[in-house]
Protein backbone atom coordinates (compact mmCIF):
# COMPACT_ATOMS: atom_id res chain seq x y z
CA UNK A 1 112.86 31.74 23.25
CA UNK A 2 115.23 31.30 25.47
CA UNK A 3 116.37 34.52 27.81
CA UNK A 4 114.11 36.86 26.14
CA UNK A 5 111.95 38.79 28.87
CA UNK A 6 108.58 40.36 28.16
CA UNK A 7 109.87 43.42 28.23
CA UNK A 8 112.16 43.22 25.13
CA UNK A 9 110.24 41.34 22.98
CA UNK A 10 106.90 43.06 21.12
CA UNK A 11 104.80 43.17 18.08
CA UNK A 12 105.45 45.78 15.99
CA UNK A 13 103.84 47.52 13.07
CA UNK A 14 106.56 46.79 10.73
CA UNK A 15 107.01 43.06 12.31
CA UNK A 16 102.88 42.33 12.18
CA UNK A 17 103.01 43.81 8.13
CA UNK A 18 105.70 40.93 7.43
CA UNK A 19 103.67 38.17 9.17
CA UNK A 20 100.89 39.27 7.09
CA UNK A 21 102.30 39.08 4.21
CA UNK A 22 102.71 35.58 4.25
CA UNK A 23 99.21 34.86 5.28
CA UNK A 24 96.65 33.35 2.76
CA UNK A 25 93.12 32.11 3.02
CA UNK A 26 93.82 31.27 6.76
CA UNK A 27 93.84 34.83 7.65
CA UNK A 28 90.23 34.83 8.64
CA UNK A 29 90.46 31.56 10.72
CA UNK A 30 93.77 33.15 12.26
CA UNK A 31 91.39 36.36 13.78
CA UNK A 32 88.77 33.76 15.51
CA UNK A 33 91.70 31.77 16.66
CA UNK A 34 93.21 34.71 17.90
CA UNK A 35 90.48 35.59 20.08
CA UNK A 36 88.81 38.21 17.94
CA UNK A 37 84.87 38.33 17.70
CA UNK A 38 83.60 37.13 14.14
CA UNK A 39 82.10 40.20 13.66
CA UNK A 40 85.15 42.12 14.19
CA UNK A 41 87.05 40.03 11.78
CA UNK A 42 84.26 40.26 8.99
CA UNK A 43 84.81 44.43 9.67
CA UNK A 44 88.36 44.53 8.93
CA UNK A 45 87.89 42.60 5.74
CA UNK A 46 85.06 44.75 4.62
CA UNK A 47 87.04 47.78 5.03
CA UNK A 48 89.99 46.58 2.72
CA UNK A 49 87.56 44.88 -0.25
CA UNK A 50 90.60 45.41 -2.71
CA UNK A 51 93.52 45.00 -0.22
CA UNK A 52 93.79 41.25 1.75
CA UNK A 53 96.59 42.18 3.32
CA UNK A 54 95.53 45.41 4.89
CA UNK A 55 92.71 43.51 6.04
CA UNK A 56 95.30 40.97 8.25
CA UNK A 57 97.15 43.42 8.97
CA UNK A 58 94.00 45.33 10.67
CA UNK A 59 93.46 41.99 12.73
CA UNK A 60 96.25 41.60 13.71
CA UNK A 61 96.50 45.21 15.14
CA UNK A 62 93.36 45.43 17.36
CA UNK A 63 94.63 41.71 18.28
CA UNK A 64 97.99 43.35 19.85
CA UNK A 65 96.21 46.26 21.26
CA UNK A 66 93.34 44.50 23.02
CA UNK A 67 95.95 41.92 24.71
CA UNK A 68 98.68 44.39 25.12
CA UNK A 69 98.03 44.29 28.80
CA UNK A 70 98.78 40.47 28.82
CA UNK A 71 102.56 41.10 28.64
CA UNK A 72 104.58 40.35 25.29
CA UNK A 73 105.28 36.45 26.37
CA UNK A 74 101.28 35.90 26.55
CA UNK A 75 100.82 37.20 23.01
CA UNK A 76 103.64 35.26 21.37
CA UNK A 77 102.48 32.42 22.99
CA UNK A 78 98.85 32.84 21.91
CA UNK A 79 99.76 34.23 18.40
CA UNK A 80 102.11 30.45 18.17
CA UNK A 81 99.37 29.06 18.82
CA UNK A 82 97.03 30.63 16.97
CA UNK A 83 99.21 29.81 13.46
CA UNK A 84 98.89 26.16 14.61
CA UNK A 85 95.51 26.02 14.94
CA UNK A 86 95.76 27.18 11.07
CA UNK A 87 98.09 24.88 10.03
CA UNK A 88 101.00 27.85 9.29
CA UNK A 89 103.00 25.65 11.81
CA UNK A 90 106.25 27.63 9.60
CA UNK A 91 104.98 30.78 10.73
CA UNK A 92 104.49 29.76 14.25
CA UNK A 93 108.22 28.10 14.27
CA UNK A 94 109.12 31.86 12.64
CA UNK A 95 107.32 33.61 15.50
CA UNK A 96 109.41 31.52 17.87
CA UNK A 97 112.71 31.70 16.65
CA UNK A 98 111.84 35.61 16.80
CA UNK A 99 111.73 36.52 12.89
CA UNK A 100 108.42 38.53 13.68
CA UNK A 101 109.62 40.28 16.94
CA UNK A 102 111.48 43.97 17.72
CA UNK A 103 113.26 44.74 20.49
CA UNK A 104 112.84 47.64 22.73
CA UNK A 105 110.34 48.58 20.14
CA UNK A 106 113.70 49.71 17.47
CA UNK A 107 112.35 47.66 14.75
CA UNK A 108 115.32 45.35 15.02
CA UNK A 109 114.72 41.80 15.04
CA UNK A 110 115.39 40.12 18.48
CA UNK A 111 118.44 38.19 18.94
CA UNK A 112 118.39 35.03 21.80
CA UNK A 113 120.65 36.14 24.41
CA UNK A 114 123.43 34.06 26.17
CA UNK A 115 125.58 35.29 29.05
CA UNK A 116 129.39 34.30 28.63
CA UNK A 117 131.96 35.13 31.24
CA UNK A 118 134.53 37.66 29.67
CA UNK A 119 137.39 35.68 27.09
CA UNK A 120 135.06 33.28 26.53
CA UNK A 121 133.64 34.32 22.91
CA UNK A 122 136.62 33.01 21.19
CA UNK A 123 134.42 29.60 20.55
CA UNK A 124 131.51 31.19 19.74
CA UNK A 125 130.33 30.38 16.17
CA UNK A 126 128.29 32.21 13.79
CA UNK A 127 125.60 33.50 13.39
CA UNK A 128 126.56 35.72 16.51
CA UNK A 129 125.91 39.52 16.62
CA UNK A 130 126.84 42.15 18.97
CA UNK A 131 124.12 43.95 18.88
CA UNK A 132 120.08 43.51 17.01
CA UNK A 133 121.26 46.03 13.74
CA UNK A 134 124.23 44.60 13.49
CA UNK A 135 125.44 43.28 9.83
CA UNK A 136 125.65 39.36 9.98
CA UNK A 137 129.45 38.69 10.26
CA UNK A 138 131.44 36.26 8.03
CA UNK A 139 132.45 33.01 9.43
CA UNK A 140 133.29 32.76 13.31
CA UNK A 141 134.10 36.04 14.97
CA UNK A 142 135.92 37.10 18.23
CA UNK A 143 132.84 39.50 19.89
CA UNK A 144 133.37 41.17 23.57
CA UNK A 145 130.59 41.24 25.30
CA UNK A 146 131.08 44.49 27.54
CA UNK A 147 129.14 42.86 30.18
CA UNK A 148 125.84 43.07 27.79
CA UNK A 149 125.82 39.94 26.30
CA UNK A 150 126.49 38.41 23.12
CA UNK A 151 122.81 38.05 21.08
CA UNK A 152 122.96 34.76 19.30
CA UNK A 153 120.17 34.35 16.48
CA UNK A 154 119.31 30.58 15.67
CA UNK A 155 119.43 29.69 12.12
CA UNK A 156 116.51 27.38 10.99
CA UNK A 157 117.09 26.38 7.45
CA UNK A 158 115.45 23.01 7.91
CA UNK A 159 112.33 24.79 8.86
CA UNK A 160 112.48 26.80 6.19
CA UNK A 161 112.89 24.46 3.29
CA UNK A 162 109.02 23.32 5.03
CA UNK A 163 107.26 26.24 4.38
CA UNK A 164 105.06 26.17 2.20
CA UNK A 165 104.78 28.47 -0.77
CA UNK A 166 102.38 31.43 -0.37
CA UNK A 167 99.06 31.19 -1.26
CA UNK A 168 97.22 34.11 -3.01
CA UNK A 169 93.86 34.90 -0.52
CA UNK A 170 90.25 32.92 -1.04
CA UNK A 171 87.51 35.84 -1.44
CA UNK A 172 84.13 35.30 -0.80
CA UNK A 173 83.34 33.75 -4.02
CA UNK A 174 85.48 32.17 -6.63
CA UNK A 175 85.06 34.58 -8.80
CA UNK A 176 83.45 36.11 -12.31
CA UNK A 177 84.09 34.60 -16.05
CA UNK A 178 83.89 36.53 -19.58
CA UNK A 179 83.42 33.71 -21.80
CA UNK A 180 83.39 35.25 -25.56
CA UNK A 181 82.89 32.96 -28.33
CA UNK A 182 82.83 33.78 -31.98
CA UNK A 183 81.37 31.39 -34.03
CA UNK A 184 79.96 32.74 -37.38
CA UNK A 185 81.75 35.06 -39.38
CA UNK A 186 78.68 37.04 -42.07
CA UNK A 187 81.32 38.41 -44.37
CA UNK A 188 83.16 34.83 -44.23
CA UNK A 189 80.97 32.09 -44.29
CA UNK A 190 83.85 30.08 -45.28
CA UNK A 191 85.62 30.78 -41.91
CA UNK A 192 82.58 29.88 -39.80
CA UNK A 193 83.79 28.37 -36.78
CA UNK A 194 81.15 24.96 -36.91
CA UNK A 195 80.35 23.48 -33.77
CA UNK A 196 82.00 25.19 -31.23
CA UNK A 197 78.50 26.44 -29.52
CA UNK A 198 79.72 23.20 -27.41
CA UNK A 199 82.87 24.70 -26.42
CA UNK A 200 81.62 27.78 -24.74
CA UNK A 201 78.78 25.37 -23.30
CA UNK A 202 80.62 23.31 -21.83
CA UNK A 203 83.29 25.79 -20.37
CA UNK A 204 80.43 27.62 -18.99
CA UNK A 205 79.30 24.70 -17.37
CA UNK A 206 82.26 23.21 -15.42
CA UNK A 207 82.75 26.92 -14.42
CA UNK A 208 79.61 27.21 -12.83
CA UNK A 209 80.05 23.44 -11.39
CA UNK A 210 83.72 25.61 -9.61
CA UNK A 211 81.28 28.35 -8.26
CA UNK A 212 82.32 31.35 -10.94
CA UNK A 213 79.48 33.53 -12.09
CA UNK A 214 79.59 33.09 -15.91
CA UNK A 215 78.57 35.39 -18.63
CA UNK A 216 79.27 34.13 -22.23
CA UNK A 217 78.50 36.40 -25.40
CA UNK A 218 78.55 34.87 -28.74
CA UNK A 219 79.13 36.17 -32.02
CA UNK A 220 80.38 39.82 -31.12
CA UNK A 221 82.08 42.49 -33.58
CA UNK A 222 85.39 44.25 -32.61
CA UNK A 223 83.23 47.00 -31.18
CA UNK A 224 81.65 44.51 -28.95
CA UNK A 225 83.96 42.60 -27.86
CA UNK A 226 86.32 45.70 -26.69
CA UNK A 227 82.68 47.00 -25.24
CA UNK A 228 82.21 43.60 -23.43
CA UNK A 229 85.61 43.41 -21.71
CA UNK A 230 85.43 47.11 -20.90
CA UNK A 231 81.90 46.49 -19.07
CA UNK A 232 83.52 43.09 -17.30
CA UNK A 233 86.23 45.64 -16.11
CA UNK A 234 84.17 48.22 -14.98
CA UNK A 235 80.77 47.46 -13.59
CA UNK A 236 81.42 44.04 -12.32
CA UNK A 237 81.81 43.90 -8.75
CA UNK A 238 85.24 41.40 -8.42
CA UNK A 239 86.37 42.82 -4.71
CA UNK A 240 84.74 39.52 -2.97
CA UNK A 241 86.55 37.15 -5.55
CA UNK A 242 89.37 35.00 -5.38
CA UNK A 243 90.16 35.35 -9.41
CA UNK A 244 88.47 36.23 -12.67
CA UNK A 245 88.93 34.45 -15.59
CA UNK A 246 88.76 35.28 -19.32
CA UNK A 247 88.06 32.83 -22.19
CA UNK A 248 88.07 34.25 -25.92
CA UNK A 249 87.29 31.80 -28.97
CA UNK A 250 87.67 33.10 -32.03
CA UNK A 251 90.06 33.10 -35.45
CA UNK A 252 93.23 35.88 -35.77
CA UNK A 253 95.19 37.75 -37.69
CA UNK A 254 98.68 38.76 -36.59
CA UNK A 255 98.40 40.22 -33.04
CA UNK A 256 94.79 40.23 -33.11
CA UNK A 257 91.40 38.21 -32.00
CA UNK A 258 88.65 38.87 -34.59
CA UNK A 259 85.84 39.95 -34.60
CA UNK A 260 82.55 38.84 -36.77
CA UNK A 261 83.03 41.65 -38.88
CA UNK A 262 86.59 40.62 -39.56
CA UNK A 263 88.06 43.71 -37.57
CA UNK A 264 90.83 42.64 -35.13
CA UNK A 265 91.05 43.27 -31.70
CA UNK A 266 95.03 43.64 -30.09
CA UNK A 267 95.35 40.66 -27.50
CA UNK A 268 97.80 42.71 -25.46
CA UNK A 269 96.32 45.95 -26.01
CA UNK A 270 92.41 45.36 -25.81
CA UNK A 271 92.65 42.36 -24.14
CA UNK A 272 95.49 41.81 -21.57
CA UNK A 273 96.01 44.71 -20.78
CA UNK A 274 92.72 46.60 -19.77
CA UNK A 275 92.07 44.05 -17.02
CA UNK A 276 96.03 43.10 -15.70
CA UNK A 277 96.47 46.97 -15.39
CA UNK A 278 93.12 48.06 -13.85
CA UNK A 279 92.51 48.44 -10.24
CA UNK A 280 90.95 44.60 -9.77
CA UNK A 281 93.19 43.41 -7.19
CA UNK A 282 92.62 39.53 -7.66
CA UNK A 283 94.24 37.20 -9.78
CA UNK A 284 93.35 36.95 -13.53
CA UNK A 285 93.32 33.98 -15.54
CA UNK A 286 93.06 33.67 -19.56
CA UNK A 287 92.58 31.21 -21.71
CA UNK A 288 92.79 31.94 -25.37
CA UNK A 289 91.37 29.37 -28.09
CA UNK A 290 93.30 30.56 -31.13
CA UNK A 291 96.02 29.57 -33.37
CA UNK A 292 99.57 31.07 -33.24
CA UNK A 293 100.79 30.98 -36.97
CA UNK A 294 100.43 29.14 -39.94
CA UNK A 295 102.25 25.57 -39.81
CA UNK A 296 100.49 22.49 -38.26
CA UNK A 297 102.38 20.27 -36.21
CA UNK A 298 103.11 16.57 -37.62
CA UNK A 299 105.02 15.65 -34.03
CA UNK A 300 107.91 14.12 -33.60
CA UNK A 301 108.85 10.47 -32.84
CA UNK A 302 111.30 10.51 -29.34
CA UNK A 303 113.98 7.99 -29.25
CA UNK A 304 112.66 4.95 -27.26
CA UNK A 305 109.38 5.19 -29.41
CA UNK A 306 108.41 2.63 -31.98
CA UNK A 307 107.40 4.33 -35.67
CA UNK A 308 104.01 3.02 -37.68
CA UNK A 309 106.39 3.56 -40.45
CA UNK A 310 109.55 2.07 -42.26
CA UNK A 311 109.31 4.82 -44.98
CA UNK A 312 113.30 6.48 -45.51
CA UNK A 313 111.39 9.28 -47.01
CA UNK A 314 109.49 9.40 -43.52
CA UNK A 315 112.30 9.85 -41.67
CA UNK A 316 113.63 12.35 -43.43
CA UNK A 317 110.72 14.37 -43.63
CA UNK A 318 110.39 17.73 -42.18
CA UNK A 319 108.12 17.76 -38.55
CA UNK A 320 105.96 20.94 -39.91
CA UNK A 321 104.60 22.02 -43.27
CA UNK A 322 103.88 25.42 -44.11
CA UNK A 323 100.39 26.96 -44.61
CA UNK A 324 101.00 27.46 -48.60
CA UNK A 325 101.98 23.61 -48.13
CA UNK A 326 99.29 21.97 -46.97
CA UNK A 327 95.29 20.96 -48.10
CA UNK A 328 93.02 20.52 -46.14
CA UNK A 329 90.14 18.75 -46.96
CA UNK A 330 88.71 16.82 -43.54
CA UNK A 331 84.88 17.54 -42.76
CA UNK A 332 85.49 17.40 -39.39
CA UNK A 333 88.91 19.33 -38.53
CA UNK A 334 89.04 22.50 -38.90
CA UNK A 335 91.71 24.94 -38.45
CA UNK A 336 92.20 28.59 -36.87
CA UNK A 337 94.73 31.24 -38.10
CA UNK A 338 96.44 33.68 -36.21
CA UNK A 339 99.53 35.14 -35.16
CA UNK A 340 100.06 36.45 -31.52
CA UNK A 341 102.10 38.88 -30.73
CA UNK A 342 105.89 37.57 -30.01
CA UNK A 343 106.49 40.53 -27.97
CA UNK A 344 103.54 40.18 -25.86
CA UNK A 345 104.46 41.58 -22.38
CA UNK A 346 102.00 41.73 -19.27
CA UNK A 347 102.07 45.21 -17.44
CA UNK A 348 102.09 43.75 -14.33
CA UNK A 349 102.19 40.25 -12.17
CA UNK A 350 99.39 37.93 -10.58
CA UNK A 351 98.12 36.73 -13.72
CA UNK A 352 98.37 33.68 -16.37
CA UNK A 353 97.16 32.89 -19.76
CA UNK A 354 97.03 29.83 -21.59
CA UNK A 355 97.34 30.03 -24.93
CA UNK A 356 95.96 26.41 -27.48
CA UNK A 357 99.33 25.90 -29.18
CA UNK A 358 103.01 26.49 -29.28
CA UNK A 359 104.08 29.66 -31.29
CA UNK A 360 103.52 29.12 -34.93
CA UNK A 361 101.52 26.89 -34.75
CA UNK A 362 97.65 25.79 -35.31
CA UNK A 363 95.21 24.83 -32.21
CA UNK A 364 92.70 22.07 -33.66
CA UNK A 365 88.88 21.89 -33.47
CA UNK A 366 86.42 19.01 -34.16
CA UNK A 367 82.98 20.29 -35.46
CA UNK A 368 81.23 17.80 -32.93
CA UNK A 369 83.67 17.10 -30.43
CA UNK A 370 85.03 20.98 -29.76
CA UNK A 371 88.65 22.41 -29.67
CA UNK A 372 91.30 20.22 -27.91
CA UNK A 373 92.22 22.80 -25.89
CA UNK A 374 89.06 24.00 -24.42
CA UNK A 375 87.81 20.35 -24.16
CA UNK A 376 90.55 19.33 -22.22
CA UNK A 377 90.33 22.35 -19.57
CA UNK A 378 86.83 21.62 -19.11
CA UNK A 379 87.97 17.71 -18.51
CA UNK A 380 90.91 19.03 -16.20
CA UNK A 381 88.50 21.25 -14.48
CA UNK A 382 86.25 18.48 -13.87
CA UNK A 383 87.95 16.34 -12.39
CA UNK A 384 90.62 18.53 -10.01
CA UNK A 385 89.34 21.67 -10.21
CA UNK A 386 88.50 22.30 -5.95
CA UNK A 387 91.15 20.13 -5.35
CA UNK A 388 94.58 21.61 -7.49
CA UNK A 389 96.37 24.94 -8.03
CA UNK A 390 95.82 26.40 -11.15
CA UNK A 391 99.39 25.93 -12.34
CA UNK A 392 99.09 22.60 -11.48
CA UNK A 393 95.96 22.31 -13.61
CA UNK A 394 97.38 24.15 -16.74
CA UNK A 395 100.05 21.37 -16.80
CA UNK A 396 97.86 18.48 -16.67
CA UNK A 397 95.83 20.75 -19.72
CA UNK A 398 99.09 20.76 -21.59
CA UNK A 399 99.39 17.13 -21.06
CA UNK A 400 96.00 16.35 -22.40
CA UNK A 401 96.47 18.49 -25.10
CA UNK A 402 99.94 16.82 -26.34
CA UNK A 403 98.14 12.78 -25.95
CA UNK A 404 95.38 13.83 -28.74
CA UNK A 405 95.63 12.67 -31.84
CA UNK A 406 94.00 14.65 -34.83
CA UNK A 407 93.51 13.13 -38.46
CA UNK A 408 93.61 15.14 -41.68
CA UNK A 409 94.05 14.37 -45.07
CA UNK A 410 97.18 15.47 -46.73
CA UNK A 411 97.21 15.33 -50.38
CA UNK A 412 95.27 12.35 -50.39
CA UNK A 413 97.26 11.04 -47.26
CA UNK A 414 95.85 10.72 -43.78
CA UNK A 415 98.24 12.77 -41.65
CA UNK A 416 98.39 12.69 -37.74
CA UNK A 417 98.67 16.33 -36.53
CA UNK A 418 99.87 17.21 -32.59
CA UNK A 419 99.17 20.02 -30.55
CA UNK A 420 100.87 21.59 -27.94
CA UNK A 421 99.07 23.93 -25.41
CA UNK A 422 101.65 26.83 -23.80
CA UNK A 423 100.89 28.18 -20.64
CA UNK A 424 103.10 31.98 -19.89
CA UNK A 425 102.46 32.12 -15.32
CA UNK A 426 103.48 35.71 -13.64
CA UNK A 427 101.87 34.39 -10.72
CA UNK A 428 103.51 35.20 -7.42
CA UNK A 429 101.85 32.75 -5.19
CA UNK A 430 99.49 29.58 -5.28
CA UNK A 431 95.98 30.33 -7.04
CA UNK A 432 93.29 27.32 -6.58
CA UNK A 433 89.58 27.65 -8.21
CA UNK A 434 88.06 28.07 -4.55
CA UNK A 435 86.50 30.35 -1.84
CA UNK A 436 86.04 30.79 1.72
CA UNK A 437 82.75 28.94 1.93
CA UNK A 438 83.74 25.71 -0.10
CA UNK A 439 87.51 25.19 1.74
């Protein structure tokens, strides 16, 4: 930072609320880097439970004020350091170039200052400004300097293009899962869900294996199941967790999730929307086993792809059938029913939901084997859970979920039906399955 003297350059409160709102799980490794006593660190978080970045931004406060007597070069060069030590080497370069400093203590970002001899700006290029509030000039500009200076403010866009995209904060545990599956139906036997105790079994399992605390509730009524996502709302502690996740198995009608009693419940209304809007500050994850209209999905063949048929009349053939179209008669597949909501809208950001098939469509279920979808999360899960973002596992979901193959029986004809999982993301940063003790 060339020509910048302790005296112009400082830390201030609008400057350290930027730099912590970039920071991520490596806050808490930043304050012992930083010099600050574990104790002290542990404090700051503990009086923000809801609010990670008040808690950094705490940190980094009593940091500045206890080394304020060091000078402004000594903190820089500690805080550069300290980001290192991290691995937010794009922070540290940001510190440098002077994104995160004031000076005077204005609030105006500093600007690297070069001394030219009077008539000399003509060559000058931009970015140059004439003074810190200035507004960024267009192309090359002819500046006098007035025996101040011109303040020349290095453009980095190489650096970055390397920084990495935020990350949402690790809490102390991963986090708590509502895992609601409704299997039998008393006033529709017909509609009995078989088999898919091993669905919410084995969901509950590989959750558990990621470090969430699981409660799963079976066979619930609309009542209940409004009742049990109100109580996983209100009187579970989530202020230590890195996410919460949701999982509801069940048929539908229209916009709704039923219940065992038949009765639906709104996804949007009693669903998405009492836990996106409430005062839970971490991210929330759903994942919703249910069909999405009435057609199943016969695939298509892409171009470069070789066809197990010759048929003309195959060819010509429409992809999808409609539900007054089709029989189904396979022991083994069965299918759900419902329509979601096209007009679904969440009332606010930092959450996902994954939904078992496009819209219109059927999700598929094997009496022994489980749902595709929910079988293939669990798989994903498995296997790159700790390790992968959760966008990043959603996709290789969806890609599971379009490579399997179900078999049903069309009018006497064995019919290979697709799925494909969709996955709607108003996530503003990074999520992985993790937290600060397993990292």
């Amino acid at each position: 930072m060339a020509g910048m003297s302790s005296e112009e350059a400082m830390l201030s409160d609008v400057c350290l609320t930027r730099l912590a709102d970039e920071l991520g799980s490596e806050s808490r490794s930043l304050g012992i880097f930083l010099g600050l006593p574990k104790v002290t660190v542990d404090r700051c978080f503990a009086n923000h439970p809801h609010d990670m970045e008040a808690s950094v931004i705490e940190i980094l406060t009593k940091w500045r004020n206890k080394t304020r007597d060091r000078g402004a070069e000594a903190q820089i060069a500690q805080l550069v350091q300290a980001l290192r030590e991290v691995s937010r080497v794009d922070l540290a370069e940001k510190v440098m170039d002077g994104d995160y400093l004031v000076r005077g203590g204005t609030g105006a970002p500093v600007q690297e200052t070069m001394d030219f001899e009077e008539g000399e700006s003509d060559s000058i290029p931009y970015p140059v400004q004439a003074e810190a509030d200035a507004a960024p000039p267009q192309g090359s500009i002819h500046t006098p300097n007035h025996g101040q200076g011109i303040h020349v403010q290095e453009t980095t866009p190489a650096a970055a293009n390397r920084a990495p995209p935020p990350t949402y904060p690790l809490g102390r545990m991963v986090g708590r899962a509502l895992i609601i599956n409704n299997i039998k139906f008393p006033t529709r036997h017909q509609e009995n869900r078989r088999g898919m105790e091993k669905d919410s079994h084995d969901l509950e399992q590989v959750l558990k294996k990621l470090g969430f605390k699981v409660t799963t509730k079976l066979n619930l009524n609309s009542t209940e199941m409004k009742k049990a996502i109100r109580k996983f709302v209100e009187t579970k502690d989530h202020s230590y967790s890195t996410c919460l996740l949701v999982s509801v198995m069940t048929h539908g009608s229209g916009p709704d999730a039923m219940g065992t009693d038949w009765r639906g419940v709104k996804l949007h209304q009693d669903i998405f929307r009492p836990i996106i809007s409430s005062s839970i500050a971490c991210p929330k994850i759903f994942i919703m086993q249910m069909c999405r209209g009435g057609e199943l999905d016969f695939g298509r063949w892409r171009a470069d792809a070789s066809r197990p048929s010759d048929d003309p009349e195959d060819e010509d053939s429409d992809s999808s059938v409609s539900d007054s179209d089709e029989m189904v008669d396979d022991e083994d597949l069965q299918v759900d029913w419902v329509e979601v909501e096209q007009s679904l809208q969440p009332t606010d950001s930092d959450s996902v939901i994954l939904f078992a098939c496009a819209d219109g469509r059927k999700a598929l279920r094997h009496s022994l084997e489980g749902s595709v979808l929910i079988q293939s999360v669990v798989k994903v899960f498995d296997e790159h859970g700790r390790d992968e973002d959760i966008d990043t596992l959603f996709t290789r979901v969806r890609h599971e979920v379009a490579n399997c193959n179900a078999s049903i029986d069309i009018d006497g004809s064995l019919r290979i039906v697709k799925q494909a999982a969709e996955t709607r993301v108003f996530l503003r940063k990074k999520l992985f399955l993790q937290c600060q003790q397993n990292t």
